[in-house]
Protein backbone atom coordinates (compact mmCIF):
# COMPACT_ATOMS: atom_id res chain seq x y z
CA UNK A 1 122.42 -17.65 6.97
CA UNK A 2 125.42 -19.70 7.50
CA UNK A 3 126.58 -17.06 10.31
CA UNK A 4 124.05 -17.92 12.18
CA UNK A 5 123.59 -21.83 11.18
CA UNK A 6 127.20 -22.51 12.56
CA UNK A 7 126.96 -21.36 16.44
CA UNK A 8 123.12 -22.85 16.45
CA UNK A 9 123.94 -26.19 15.79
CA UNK A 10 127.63 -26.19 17.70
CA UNK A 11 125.29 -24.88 20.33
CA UNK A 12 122.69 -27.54 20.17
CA UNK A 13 124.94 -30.05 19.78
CA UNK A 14 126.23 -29.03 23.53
CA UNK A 15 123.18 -28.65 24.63
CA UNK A 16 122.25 -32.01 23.55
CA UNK A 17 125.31 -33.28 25.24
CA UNK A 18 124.46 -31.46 28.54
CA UNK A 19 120.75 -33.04 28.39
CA UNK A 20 122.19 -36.60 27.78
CA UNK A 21 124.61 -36.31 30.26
CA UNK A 22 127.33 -37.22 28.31
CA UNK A 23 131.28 -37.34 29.70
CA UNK A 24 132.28 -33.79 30.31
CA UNK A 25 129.03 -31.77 29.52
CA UNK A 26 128.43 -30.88 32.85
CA UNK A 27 125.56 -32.57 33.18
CA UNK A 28 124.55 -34.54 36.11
CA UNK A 29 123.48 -38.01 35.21
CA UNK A 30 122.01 -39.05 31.77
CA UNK A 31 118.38 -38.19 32.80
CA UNK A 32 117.45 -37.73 28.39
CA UNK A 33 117.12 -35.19 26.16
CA UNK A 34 115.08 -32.42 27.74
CA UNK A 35 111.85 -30.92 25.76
CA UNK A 36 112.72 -27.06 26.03
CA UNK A 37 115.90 -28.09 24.58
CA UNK A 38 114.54 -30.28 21.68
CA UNK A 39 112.11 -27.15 21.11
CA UNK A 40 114.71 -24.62 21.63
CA UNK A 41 116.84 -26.27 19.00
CA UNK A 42 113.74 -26.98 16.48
CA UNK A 43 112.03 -23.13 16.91
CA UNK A 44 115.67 -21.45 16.49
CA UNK A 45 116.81 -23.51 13.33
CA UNK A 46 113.52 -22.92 11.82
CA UNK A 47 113.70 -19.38 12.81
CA UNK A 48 117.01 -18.57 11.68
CA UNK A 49 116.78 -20.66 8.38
CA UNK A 50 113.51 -19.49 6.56
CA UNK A 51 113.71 -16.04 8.26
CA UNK A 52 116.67 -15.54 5.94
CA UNK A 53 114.66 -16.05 3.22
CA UNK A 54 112.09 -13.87 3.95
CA UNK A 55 114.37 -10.62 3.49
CA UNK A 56 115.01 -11.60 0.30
CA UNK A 57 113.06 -9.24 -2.33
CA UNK A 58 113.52 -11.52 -4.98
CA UNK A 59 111.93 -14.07 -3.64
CA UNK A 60 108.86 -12.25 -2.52
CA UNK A 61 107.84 -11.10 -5.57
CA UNK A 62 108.41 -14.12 -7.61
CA UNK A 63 106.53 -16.54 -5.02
CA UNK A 64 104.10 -14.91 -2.41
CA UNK A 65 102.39 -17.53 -1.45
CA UNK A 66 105.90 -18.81 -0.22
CA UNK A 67 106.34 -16.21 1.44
CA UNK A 68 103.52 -16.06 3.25
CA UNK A 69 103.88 -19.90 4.72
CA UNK A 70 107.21 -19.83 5.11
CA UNK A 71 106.86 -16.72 6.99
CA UNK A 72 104.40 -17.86 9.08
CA UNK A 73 106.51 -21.40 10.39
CA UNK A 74 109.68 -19.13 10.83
CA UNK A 75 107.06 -16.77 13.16
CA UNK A 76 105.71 -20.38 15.04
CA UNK A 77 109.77 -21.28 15.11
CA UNK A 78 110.87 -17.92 17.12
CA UNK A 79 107.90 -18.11 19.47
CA UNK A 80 108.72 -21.61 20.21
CA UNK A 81 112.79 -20.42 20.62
CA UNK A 82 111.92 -17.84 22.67
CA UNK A 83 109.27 -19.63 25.16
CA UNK A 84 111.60 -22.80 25.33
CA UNK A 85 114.26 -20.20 26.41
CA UNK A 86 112.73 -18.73 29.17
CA UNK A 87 112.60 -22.33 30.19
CA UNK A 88 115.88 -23.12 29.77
CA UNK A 89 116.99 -19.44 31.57
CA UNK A 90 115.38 -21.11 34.58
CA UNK A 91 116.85 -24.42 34.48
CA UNK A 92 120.54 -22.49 34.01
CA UNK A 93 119.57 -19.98 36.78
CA UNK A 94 121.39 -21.67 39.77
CA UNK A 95 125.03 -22.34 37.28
CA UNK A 96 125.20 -19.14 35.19
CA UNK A 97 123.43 -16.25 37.86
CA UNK A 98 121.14 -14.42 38.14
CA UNK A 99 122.50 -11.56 35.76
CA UNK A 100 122.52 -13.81 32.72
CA UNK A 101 119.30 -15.18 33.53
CA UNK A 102 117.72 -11.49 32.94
CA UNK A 103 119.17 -11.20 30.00
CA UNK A 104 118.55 -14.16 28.66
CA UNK A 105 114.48 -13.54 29.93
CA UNK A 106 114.47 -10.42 28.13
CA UNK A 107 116.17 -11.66 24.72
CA UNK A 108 113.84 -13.80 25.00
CA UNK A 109 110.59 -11.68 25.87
CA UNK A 110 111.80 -9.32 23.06
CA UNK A 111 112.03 -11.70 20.14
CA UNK A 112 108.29 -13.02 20.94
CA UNK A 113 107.04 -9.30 21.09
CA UNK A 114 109.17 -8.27 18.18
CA UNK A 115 107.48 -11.55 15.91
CA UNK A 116 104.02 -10.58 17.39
CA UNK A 117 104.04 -6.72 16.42
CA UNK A 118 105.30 -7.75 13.27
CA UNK A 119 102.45 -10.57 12.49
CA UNK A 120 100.03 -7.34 13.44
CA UNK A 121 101.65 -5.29 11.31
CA UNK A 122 101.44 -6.98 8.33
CA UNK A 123 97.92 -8.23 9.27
CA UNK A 124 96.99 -4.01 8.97
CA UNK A 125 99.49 -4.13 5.96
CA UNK A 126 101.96 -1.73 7.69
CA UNK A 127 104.98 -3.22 5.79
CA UNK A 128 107.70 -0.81 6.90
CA UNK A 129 106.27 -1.88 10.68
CA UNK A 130 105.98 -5.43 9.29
CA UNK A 131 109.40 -5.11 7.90
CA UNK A 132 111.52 -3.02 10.94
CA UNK A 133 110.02 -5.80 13.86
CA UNK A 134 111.03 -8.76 11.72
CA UNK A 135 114.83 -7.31 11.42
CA UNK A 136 115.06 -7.01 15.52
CA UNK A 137 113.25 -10.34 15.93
CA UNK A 138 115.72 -12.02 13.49
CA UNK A 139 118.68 -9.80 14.95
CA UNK A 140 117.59 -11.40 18.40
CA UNK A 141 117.49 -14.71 17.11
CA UNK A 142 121.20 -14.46 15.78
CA UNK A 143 122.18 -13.49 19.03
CA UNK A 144 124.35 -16.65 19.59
CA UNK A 145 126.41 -16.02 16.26
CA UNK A 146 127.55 -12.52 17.66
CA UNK A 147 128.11 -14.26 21.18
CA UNK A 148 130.76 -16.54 19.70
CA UNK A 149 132.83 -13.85 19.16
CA UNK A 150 132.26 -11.48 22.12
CA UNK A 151 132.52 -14.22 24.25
CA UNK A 152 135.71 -15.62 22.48
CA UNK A 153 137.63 -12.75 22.29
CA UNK A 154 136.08 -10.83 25.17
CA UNK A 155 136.35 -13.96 28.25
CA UNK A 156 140.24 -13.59 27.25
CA UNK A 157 140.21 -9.65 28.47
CA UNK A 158 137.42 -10.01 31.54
CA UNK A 159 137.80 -13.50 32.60
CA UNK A 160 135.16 -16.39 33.08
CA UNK A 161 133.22 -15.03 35.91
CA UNK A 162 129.82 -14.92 36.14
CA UNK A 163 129.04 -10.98 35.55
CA UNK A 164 131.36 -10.97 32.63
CA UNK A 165 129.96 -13.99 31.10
CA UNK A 166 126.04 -12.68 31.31
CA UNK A 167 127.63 -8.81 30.20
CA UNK A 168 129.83 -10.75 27.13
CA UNK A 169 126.53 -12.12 26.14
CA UNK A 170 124.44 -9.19 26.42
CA UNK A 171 126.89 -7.60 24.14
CA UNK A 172 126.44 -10.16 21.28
CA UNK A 173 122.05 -9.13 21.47
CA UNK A 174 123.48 -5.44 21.91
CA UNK A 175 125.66 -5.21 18.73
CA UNK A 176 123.12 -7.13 16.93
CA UNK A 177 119.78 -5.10 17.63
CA UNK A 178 122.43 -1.84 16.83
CA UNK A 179 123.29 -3.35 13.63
CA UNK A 180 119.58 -3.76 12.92
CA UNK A 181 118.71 -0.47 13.47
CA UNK A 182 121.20 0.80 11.12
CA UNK A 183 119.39 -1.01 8.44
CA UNK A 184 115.73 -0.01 9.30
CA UNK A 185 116.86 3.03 9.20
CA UNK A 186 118.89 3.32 6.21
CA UNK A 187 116.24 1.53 4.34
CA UNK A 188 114.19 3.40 1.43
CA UNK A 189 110.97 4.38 1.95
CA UNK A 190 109.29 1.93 -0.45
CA UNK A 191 110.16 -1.30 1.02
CA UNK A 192 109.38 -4.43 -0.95
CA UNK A 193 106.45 -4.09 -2.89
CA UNK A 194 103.34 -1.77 -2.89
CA UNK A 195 100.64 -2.55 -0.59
CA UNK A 196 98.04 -3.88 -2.75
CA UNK A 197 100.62 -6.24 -4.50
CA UNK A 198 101.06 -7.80 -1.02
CA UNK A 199 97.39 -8.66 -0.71
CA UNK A 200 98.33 -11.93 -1.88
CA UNK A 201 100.68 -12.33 0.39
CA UNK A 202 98.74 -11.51 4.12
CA UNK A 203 95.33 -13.33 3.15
């Protein structure tokens, strides 16, 4: 959780910054704290925080009805991350290109349909469904943990322009959604819990 806690908040804190228009952010004249970026930063750190949870078996089992509400605010905080991202992908358009802004639009698209076909899943009590869309929504949503890296080591080999940037970034959702397919994949087939012992849990 802490892997993705780190670049989240060093990431809000810039983007903070930017909306203040602090000294150095880039930003062009103090104009306040944005809302897509107060939402951004709320959805994502509720997202990334209780979604960890959620994987854990343990947990399940021993408190379901957790479970259930903390999955359900971690589903509210991705949807919210992802919609106040598309708004934020527009607002960046004109300094980081139009390249980036795709990618960022369909991160962003992804991680909402991933958290919806996984709330439908479990609704029909498909739990290996339920189970394999939360993974690639989460893996989404630690996107910007990955991106420290590709774009640290990677912006040293490529450069700083603006195709390198969005394809450095792309990389970090790339390796990430690759990384979760290795574990849906490599998963048993009896994930979690029976069925009927999750009736508790999706009522």
């Amino acid at each position: 959780m802490s892997f993705g806690l780190l670049p989240l908040l060093a990431n809000a804190v810039r983007r903070l910054a930017e909306a203040a228009g602090a000294p150095g952010s880039g930003a062009g004249g103090g104009g306040g704290v944005s809302l897509p970026v107060v939402a951004h930063v709320i959805g994502a750190t509720v997202f990334v925080v209780l979604g960890a949870l959620q994987f854990s078996a343990s947990l399940r089992s021993r408190r379901p009805a957790w479970h259930r509400v903390a999955g359900r605010l971690a589903a509210v905080g991705a949807v919210l991350a992802a919609a106040s991202g598309v708004w934020l992908a527009f607002d960046a358009l004109e300094d980081d290109g139009a390249l980036l802004f795709t990618f960022r639009l369909v991160a962003a698209a992804g991680m909402g349909a991933f958290i919806v076909l996984g709330v439908v899943a479990i609704l029909r009590r498909r739990l290996r469904r339920h189970r394999a869309w939360m993974i690639r929504a989460y893996a989404i949503g630690l996107g910007a943990a990955t991106q420290l890296f590709t774009l640290g080591f990677g912006e040293e080999l490529i450069g700083t322009g603006q195709v390198g940037v969005a394809l450095l970034n792309a990389g970090g959702w790339a390796i990430n959604l690759a990384v979760a397919e290795w574990v849906i994949r490599r998963a048993p087939r009896s994930v979690a819990r029976p069925v009927a012992d999750l009736a508790g849990v999706v009522r």
